[in-house]
C-alpha atoms as a PDB file:
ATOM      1  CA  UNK A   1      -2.369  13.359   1.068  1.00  0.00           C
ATOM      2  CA  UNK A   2      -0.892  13.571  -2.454  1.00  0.00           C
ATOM      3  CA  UNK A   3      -1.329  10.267  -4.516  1.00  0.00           C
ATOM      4  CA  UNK A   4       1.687  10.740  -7.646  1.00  0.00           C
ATOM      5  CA  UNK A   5       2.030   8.239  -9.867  1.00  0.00           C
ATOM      6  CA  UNK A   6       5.320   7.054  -9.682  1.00  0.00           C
ATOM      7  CA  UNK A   7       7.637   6.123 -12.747  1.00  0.00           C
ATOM      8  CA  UNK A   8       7.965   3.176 -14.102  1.00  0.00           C
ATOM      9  CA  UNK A   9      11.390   1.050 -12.706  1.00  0.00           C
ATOM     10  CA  UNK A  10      14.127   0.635 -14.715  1.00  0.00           C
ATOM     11  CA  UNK A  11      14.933  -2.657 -16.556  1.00  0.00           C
ATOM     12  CA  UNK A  12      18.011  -2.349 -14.210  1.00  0.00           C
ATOM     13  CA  UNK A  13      16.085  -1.977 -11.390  1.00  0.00           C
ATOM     14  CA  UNK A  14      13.643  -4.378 -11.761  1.00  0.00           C
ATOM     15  CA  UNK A  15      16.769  -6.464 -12.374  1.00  0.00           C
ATOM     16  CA  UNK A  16      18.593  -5.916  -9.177  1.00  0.00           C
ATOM     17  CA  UNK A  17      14.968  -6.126  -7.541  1.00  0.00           C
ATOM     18  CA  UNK A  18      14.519  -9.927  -8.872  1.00  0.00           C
ATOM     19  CA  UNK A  19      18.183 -10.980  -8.537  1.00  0.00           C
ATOM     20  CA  UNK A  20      17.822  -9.839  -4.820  1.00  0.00           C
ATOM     21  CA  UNK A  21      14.820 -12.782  -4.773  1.00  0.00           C
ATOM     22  CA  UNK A  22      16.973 -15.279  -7.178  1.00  0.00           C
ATOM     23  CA  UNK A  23      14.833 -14.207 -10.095  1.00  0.00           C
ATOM     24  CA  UNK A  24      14.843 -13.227 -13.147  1.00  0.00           C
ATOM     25  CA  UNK A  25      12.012 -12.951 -16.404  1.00  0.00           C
ATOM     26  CA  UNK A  26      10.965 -16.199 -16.732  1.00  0.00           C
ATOM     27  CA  UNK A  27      10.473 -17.323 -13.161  1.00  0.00           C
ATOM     28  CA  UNK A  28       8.643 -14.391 -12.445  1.00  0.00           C
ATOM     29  CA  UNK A  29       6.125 -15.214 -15.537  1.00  0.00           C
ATOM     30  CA  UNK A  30       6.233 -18.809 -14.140  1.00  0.00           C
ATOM     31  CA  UNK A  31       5.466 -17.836 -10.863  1.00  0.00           C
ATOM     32  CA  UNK A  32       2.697 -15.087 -12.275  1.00  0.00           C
ATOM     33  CA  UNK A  33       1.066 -17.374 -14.377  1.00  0.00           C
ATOM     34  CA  UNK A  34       0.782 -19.835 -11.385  1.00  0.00           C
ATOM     35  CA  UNK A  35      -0.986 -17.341  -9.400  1.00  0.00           C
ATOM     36  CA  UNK A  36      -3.299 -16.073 -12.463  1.00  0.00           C
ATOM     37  CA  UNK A  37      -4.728 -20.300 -12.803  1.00  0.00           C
ATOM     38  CA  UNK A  38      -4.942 -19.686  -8.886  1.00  0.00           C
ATOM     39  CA  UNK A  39      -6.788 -16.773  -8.777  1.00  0.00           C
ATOM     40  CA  UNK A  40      -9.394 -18.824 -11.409  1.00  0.00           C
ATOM     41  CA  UNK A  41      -9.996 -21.784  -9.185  1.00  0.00           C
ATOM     42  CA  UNK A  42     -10.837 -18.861  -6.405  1.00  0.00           C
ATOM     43  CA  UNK A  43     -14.672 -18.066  -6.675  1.00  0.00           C
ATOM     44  CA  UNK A  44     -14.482 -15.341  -3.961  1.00  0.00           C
ATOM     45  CA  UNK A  45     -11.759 -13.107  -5.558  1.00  0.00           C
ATOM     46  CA  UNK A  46     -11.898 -11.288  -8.344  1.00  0.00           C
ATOM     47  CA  UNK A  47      -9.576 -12.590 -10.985  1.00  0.00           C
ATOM     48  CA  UNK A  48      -8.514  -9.117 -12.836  1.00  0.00           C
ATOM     49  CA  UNK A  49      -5.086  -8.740 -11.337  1.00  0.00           C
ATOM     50  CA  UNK A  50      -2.632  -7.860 -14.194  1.00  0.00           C
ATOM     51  CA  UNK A  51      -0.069  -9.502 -14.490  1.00  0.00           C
ATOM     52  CA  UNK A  52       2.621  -6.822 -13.509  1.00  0.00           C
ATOM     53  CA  UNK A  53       0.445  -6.413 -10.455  1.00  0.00           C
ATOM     54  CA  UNK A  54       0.669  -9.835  -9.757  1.00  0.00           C
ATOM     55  CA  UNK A  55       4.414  -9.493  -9.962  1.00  0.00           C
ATOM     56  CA  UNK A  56       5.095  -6.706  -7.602  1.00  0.00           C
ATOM     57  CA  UNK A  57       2.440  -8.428  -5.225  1.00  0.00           C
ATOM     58  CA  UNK A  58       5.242 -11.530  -5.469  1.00  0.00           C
ATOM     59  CA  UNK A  59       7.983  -8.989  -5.198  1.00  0.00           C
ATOM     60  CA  UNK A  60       6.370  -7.332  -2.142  1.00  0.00           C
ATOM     61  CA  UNK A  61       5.949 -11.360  -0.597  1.00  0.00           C
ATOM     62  CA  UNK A  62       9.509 -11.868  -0.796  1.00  0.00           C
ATOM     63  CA  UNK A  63       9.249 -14.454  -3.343  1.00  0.00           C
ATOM     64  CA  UNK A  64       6.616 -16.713  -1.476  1.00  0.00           C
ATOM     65  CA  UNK A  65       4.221 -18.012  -4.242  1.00  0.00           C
ATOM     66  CA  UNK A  66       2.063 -19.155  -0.675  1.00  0.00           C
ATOM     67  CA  UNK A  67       2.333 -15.893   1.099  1.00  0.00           C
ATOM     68  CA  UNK A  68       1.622 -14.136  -1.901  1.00  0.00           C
ATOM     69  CA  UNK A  69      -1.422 -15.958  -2.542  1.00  0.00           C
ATOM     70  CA  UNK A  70      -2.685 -15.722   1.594  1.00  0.00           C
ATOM     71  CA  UNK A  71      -1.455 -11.390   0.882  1.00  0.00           C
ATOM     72  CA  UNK A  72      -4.283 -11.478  -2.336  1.00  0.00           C
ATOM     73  CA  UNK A  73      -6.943 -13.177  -0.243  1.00  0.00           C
ATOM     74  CA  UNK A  74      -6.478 -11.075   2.870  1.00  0.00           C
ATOM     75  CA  UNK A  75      -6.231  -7.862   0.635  1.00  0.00           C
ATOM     76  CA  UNK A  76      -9.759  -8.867  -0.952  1.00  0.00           C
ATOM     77  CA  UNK A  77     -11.167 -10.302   2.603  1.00  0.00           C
ATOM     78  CA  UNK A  78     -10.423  -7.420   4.040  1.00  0.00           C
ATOM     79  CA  UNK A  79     -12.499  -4.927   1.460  1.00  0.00           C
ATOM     80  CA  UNK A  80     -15.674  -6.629   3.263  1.00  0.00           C
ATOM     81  CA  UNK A  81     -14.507  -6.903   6.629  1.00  0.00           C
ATOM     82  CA  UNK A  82     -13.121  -3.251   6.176  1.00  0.00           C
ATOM     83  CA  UNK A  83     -15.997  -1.100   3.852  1.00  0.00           C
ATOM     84  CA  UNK A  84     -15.782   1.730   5.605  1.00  0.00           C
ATOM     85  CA  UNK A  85     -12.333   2.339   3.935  1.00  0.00           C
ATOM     86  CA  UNK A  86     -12.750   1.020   0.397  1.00  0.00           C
ATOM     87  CA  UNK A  87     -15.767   2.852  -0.643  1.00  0.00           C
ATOM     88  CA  UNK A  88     -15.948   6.610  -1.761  1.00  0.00           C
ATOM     89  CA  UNK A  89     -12.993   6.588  -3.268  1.00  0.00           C
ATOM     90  CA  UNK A  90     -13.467   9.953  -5.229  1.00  0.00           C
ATOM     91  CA  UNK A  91     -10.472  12.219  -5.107  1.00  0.00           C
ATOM     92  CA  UNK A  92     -12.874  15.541  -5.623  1.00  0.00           C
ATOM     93  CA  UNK A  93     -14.827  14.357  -3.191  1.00  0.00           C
ATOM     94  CA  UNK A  94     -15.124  16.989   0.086  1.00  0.00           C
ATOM     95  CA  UNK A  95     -13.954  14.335   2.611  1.00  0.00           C
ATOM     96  CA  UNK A  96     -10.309  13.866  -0.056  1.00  0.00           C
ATOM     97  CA  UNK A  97      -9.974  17.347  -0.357  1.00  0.00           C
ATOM     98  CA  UNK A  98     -10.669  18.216   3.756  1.00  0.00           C
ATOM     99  CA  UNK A  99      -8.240  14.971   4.651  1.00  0.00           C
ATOM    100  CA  UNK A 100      -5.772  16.297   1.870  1.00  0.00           C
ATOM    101  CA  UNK A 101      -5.385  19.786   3.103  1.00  0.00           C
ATOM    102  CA  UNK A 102      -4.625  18.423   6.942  1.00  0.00           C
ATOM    103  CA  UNK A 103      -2.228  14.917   6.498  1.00  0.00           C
ATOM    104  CA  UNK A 104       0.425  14.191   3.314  1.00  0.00           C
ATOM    105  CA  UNK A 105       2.150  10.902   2.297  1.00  0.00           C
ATOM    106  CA  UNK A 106       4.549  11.318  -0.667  1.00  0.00           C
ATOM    107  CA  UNK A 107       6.682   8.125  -1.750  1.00  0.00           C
ATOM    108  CA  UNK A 108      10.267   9.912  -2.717  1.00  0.00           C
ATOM    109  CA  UNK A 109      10.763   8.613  -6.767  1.00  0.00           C
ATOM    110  CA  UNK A 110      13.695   7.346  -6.347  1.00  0.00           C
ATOM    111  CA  UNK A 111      14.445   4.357  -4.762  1.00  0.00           C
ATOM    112  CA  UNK A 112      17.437   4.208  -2.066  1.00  0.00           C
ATOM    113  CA  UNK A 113      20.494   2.099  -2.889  1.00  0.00           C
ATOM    114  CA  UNK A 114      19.005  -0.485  -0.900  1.00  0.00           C
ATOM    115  CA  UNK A 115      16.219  -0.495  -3.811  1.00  0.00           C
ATOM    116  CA  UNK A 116      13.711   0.900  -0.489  1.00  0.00           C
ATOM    117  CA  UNK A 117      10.997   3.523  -1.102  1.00  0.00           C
ATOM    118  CA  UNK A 118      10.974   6.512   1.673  1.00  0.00           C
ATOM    119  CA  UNK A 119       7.838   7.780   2.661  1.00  0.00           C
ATOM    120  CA  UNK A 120       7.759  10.981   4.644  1.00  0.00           C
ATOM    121  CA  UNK A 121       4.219  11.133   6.132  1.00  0.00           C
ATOM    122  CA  UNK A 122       2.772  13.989   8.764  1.00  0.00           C
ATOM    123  CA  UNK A 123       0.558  15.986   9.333  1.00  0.00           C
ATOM    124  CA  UNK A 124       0.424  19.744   7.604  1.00  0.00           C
ATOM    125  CA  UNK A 125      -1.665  21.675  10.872  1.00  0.00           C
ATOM    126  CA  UNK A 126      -1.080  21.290  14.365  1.00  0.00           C
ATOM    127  CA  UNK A 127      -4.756  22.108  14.971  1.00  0.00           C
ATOM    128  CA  UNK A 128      -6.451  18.607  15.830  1.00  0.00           C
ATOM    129  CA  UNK A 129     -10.018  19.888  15.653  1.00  0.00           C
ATOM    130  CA  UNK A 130     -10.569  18.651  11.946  1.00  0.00           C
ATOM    131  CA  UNK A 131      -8.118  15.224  12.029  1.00  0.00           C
ATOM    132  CA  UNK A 132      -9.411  12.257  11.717  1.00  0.00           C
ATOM    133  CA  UNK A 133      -7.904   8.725  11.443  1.00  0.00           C
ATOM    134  CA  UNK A 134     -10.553   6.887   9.783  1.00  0.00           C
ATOM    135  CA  UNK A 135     -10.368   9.261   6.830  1.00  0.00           C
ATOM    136  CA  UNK A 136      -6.442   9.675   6.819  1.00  0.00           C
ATOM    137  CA  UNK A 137      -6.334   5.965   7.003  1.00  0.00           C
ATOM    138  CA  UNK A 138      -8.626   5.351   3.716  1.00  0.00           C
ATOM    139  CA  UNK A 139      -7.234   8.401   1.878  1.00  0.00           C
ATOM    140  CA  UNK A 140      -3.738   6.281   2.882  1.00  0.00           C
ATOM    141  CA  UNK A 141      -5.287   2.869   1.207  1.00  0.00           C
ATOM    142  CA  UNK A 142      -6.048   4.482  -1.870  1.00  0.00           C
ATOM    143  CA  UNK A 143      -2.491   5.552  -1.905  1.00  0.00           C
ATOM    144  CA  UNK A 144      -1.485   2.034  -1.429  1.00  0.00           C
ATOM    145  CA  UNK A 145      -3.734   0.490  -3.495  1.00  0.00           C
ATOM    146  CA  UNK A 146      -2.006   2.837  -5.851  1.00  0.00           C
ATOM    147  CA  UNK A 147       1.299   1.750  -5.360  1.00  0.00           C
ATOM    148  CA  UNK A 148       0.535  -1.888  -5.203  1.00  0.00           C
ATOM    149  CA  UNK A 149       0.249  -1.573  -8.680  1.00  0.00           C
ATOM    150  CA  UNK A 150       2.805   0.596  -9.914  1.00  0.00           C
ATOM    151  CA  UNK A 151       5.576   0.881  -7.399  1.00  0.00           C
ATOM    152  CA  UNK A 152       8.834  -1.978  -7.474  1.00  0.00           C
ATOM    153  CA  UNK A 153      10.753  -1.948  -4.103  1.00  0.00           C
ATOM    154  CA  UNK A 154      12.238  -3.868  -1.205  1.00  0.00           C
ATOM    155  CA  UNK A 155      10.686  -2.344   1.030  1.00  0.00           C
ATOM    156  CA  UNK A 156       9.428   0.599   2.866  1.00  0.00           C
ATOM    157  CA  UNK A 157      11.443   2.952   4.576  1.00  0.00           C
ATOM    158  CA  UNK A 158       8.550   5.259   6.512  1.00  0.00           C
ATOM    159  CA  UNK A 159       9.313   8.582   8.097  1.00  0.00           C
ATOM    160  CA  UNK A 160       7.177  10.371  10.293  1.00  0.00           C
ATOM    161  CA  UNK A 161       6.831  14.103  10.676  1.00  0.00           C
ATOM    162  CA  UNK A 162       5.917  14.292  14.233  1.00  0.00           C
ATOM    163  CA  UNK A 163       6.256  18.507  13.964  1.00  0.00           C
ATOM    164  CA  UNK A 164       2.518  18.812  13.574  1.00  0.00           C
ATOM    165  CA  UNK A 165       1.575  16.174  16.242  1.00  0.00           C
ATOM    166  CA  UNK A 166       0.072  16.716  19.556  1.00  0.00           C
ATOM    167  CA  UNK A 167      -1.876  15.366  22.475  1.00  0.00           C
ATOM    168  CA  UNK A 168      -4.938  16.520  20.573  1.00  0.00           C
ATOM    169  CA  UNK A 169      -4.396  14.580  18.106  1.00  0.00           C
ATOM    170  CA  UNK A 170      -3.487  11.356  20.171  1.00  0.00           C
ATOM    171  CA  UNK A 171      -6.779  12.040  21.982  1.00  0.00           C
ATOM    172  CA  UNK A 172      -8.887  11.646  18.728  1.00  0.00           C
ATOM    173  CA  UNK A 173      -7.354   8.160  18.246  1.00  0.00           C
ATOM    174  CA  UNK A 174      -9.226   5.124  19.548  1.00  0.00           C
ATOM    175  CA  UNK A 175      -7.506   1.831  20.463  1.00  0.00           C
ATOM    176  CA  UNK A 176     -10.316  -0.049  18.413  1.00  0.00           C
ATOM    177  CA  UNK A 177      -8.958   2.089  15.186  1.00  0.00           C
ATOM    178  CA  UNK A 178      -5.490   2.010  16.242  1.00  0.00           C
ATOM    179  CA  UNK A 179      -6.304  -2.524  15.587  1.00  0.00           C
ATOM    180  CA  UNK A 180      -8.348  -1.933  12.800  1.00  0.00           C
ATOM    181  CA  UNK A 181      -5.304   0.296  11.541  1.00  0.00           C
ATOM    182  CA  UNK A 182      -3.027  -2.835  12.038  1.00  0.00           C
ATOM    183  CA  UNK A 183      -5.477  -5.264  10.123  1.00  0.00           C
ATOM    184  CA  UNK A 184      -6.231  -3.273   7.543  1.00  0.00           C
ATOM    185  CA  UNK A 185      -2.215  -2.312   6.287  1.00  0.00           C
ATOM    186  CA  UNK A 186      -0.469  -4.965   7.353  1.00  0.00           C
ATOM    187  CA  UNK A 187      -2.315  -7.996   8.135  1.00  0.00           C
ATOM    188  CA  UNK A 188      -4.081  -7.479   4.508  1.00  0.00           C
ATOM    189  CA  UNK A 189      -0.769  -7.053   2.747  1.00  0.00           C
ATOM    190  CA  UNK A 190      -0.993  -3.405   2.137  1.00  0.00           C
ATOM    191  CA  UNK A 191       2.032  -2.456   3.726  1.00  0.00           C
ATOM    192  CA  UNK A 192       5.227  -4.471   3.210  1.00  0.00           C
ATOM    193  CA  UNK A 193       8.298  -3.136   5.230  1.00  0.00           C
END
């Protein structure tokens, strides 16, 4: 899995992004600076979001200062419920490199006309003997965790490559990761769609 960094919107993107939400500058600082005095009165979470962070995070909640704020306290409940996926995070670490050279997930750079990011993600060998999901899936939250801070969108527009794909694969996959899966990117607000 190739993490990019993606480049920086537009100003007339991030324009057509807020205006989409009935935004604009100041309401977004308003509504970022709300969260920020927030984020200080809550002693469980960490309170080092930036504040462009804090904006796509708002962006990504459809304009929902309260959904935003439930998003940031799932995303930080689930890094304890969840540690399995949010520690050894090193990308020259053997696990990255093995999970790297078997599954990609590369956000195109430029947005559609719909302002939506598309994701092609797949896997690069058909032979299942070295997948695994619980290491695609964290190698896919650092990607995320990635683009939660430096990707503006609508939403998500993800494609899978099912070319590589077969039973032996399906066979490797547990229904008990296949929920944890679920909890972990959408219930904690990693993915947005």
């Amino acid at each position: 899995m190739s993490i990019e960094v993606l480049p920086p919107p537009s100003n007339e993107t991030l324009k057509q992004i807020w205006s989409y939400f009935n935004l604009n500058e100041q309401s977004v600082k308003e509504a970022v600076d709300s969260l920020k005095k927030w984020l200080e009165m809550q002693p469980h979470l960490p309170n080092t979001c930036e504040d462009d962070a804090l904006a796509m995070w708002l962006i990504r909640c459809k304009n929902s200062v309260e959904r935003t704020k439930e998003s940031i306290d799932m995303y930080y409940t689930m890094r304890t419920l969840a540690p399995e996926y949010l520690t050894d995070r090193d990308t020259r670490s053997e696990w990255f490199q093995k999970i790297t050279s078997l599954v990609y997930c590369i956000p195109m750079p430029e947005l559609t006309e719909n302002l939506d990011r598309v994701i092609p993600v797949g896997l690069l060998d058909p032979d299942a003997t070295f997948f695994n999901l619980d290491l695609a899936l964290k190698a896919l939250i650092m990607h995320l965790d990635v683009r939660l801070h430096e990707d503006y969108h609508l939403s998500n527009i993800g494609i899978i490559d099912m070319k590589n794909y077969t039973l032996s694969h399906v066979t490797k996959i547990t229904v008990s990761q296949l929920k944890k899966c679920f909890v972990v990117l959408f219930v904690s607000g990693l993915c947005f769609y």
